[in-house]
C-alpha atoms as a PDB file:
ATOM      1  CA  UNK A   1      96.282 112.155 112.965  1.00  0.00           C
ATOM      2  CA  UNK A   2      97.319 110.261 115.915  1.00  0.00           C
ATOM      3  CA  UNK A   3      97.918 106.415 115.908  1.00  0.00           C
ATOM      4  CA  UNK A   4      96.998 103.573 118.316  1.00  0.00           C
ATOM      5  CA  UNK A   5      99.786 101.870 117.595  1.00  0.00           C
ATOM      6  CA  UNK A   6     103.385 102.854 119.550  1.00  0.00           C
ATOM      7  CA  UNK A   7     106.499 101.737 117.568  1.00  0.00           C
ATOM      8  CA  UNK A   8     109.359  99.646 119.530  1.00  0.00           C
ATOM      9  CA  UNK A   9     112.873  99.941 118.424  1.00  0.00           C
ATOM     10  CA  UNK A  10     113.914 100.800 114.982  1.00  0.00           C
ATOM     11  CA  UNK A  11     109.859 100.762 113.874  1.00  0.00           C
ATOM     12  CA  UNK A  12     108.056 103.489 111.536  1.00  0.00           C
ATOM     13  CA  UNK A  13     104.024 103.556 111.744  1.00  0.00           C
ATOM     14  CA  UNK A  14     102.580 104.879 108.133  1.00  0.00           C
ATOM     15  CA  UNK A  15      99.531 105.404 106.000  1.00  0.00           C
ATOM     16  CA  UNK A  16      99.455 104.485 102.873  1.00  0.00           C
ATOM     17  CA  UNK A  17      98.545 107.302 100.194  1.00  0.00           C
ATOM     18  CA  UNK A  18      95.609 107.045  98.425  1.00  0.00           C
ATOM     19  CA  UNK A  19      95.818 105.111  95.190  1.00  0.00           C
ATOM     20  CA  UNK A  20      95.391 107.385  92.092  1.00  0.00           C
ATOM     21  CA  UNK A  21      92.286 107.402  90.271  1.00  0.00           C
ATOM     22  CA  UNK A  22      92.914 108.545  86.947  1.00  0.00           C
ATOM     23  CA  UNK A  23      95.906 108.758  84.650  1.00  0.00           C
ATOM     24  CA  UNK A  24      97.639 111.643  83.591  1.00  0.00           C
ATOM     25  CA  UNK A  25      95.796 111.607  80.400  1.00  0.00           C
ATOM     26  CA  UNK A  26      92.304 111.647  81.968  1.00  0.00           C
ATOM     27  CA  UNK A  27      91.287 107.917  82.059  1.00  0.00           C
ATOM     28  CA  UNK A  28      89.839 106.770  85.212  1.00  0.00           C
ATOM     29  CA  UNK A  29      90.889 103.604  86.425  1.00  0.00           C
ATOM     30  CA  UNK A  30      89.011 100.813  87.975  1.00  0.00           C
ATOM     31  CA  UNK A  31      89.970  99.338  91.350  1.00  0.00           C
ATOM     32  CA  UNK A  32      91.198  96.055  90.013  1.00  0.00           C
ATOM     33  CA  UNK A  33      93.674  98.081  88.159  1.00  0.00           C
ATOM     34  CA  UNK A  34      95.093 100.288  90.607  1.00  0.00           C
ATOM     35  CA  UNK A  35      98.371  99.294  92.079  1.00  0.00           C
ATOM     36  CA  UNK A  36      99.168 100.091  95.827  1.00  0.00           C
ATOM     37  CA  UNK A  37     101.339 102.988  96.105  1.00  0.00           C
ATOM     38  CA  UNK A  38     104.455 102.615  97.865  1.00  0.00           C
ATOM     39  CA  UNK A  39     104.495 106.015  99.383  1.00  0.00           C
ATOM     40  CA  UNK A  40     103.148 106.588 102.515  1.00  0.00           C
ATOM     41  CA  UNK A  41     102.906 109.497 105.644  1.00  0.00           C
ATOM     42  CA  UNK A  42     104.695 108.446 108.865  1.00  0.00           C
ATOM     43  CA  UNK A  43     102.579 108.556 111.619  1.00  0.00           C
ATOM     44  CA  UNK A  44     104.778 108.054 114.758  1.00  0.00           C
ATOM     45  CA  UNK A  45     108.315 106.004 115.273  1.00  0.00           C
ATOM     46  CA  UNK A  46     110.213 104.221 117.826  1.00  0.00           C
ATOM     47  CA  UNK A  47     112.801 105.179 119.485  1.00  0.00           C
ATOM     48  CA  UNK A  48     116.027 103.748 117.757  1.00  0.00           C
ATOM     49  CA  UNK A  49     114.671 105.645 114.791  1.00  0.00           C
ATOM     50  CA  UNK A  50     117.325 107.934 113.774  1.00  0.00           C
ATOM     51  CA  UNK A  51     116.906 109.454 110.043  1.00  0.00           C
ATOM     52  CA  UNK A  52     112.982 109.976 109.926  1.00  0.00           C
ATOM     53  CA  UNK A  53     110.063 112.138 111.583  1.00  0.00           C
ATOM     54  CA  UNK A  54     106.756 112.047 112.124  1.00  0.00           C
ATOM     55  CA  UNK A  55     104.909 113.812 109.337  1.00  0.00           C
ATOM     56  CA  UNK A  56     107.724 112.539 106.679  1.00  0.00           C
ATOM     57  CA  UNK A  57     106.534 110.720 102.987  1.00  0.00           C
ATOM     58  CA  UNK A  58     108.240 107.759 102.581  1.00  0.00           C
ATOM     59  CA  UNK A  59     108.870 105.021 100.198  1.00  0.00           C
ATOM     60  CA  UNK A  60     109.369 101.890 101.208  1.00  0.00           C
ATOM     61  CA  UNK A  61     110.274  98.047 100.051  1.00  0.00           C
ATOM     62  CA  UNK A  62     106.820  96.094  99.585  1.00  0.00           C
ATOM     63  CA  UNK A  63     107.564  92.577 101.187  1.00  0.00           C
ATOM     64  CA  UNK A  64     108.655  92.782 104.560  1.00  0.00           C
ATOM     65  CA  UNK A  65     106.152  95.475 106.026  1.00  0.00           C
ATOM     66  CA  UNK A  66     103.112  94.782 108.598  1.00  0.00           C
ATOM     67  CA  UNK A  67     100.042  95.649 107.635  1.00  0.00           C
ATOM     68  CA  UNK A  68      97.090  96.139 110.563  1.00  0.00           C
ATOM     69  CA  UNK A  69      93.894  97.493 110.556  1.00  0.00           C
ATOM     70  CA  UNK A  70      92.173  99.324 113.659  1.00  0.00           C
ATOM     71  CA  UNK A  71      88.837 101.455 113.009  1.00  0.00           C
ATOM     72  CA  UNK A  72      88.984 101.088 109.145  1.00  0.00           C
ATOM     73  CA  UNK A  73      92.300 102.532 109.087  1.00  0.00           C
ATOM     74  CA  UNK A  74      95.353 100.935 107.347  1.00  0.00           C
ATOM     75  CA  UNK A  75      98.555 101.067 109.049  1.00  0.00           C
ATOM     76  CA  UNK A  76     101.799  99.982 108.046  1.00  0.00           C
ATOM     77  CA  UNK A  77     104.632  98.763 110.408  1.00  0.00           C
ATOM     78  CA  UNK A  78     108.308  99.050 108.510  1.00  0.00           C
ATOM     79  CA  UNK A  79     111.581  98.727 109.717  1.00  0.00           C
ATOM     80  CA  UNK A  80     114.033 102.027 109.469  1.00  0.00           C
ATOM     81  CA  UNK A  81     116.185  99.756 107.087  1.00  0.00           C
ATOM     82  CA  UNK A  82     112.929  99.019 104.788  1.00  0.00           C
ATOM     83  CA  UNK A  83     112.736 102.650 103.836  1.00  0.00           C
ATOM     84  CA  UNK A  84     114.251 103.687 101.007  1.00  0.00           C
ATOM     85  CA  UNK A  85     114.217 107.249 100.819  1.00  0.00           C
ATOM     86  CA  UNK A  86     112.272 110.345 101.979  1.00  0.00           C
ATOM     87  CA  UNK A  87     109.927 112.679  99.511  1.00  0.00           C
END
């Protein structure tokens, strides 16, 4: 999947993952209950990005992310230093 949207500096494009729909025990949950993963799939990155590639799962810190929408898809804009780790 390519992106629309070129990082500058220390920036990580992403996609969130899908929300899960049921539990591990079988029970399907409704929308209003879902929470919004905090993993996502890096999409592209700038070019002060140093420990992350495109294609990488990350998880990130919730408040001080972008979020922008272009042709019904959800990207996310994070700083390097706003993820937390690699999966």
């Amino acid at each position: 999947m390519t992106t629309p949207i070129k990082p500058l500096a220390d920036r990580v494009v992403a996609v969130r993952e899908v929300a899960a729909t049921k539990t591990a025990s079988g029970i399907y949950l409704p929308d209003n209950a879902k929470e919004k993963p905090m993993i996502a799939k890096v999409l592209a990155i700038g070019p002060d990005v140093k420990g992350i590639k495109v294609g990488d799962r990350i998880v990130y810190k919730d408040y001080p992310l972008t979020e922008l929408k272009i042709d019904g898809t959800e990207y996310l804009i994070v700083k390097e230093e706003d993820v937390l780790a690699t999966v």
